[in-house]
Protein backbone atom coordinates (compact mmCIF):
# COMPACT_ATOMS: atom_id res chain seq x y z
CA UNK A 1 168.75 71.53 67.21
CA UNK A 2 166.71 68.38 68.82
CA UNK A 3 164.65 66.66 66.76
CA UNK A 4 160.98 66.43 68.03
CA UNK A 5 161.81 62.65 67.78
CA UNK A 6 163.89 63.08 70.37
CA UNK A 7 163.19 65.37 72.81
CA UNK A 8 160.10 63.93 73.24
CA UNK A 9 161.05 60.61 75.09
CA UNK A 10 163.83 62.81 77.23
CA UNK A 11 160.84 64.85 78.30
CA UNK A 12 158.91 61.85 79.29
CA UNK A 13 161.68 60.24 80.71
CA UNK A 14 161.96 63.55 83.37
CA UNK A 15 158.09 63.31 84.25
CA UNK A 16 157.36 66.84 82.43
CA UNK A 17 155.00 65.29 79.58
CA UNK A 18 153.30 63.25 81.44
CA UNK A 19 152.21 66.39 84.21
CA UNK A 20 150.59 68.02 81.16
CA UNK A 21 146.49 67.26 81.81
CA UNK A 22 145.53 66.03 77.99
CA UNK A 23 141.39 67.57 79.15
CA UNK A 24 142.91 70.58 79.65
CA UNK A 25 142.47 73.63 77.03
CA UNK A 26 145.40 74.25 74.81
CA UNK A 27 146.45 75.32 71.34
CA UNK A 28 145.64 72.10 68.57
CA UNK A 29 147.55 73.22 65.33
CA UNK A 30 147.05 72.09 61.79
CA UNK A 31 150.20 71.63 59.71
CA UNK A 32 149.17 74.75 57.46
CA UNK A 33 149.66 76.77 61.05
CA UNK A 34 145.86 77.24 61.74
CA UNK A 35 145.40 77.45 65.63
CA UNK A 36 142.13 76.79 67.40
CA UNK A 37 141.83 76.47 71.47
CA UNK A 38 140.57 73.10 72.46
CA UNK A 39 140.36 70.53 74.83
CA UNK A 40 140.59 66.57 73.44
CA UNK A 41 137.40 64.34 74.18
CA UNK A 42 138.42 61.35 72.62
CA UNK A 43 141.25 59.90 70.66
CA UNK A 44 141.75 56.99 68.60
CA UNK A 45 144.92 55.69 65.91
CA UNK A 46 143.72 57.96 62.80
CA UNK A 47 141.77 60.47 64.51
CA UNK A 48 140.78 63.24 67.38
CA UNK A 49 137.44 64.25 68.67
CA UNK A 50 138.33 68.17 70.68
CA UNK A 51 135.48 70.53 72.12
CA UNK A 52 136.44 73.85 70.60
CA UNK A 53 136.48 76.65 73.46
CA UNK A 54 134.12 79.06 73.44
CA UNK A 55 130.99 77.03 71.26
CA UNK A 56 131.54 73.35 72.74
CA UNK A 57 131.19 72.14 69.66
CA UNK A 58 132.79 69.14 69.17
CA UNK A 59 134.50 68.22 66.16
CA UNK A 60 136.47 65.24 64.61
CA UNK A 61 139.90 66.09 63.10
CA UNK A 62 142.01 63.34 61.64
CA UNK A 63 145.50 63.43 62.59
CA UNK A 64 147.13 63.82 59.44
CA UNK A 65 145.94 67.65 59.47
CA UNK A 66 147.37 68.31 63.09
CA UNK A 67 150.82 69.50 63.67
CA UNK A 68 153.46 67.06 64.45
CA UNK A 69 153.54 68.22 68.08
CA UNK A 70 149.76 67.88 68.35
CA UNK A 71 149.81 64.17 66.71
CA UNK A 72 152.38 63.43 69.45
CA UNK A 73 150.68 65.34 72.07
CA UNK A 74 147.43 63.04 71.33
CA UNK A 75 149.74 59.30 70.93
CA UNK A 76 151.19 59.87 74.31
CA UNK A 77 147.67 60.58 76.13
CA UNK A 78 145.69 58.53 74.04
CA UNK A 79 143.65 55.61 76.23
């Protein structure tokens, strides 16, 4: 099986990542497999702010508690 290390360039490489819309609502993950439905606001190197759907609350989650996906998801659309 691929390692998430990398598939992830080969998926840049063919333009699929980088058609995904990072404002967008998705599933954000913690690494103990909670799931809430988000959309990122703001991103920086330790941490990311998402509005949570449904309240619009926004809340600050450091990336060491997001899933591996998720903390890629966030370095390759982060400003």
């Amino acid at each position: 099986m691929l390692s998430l290390r990398l598939l992830l360039p080969m998926l840049a490489a063919t333009g699929i990542l980088s058609a995904v819309d990072p404002g967008a609502v998705r599933d954000w993950s913690s690494g103990d497999g909670k799931v809430i439905k988000a959309t990122m606001i703001a991103a920086t190197a330790d941490s990311v702010t998402l509005k949570v759907s449904g309240t619009g609350k926004p809340v600050k989650v450091p990336l060491s508690r997001l899933s591996e996906a998720d903390r890629a998801f966030v370095a390759e659309h982060r400003a």
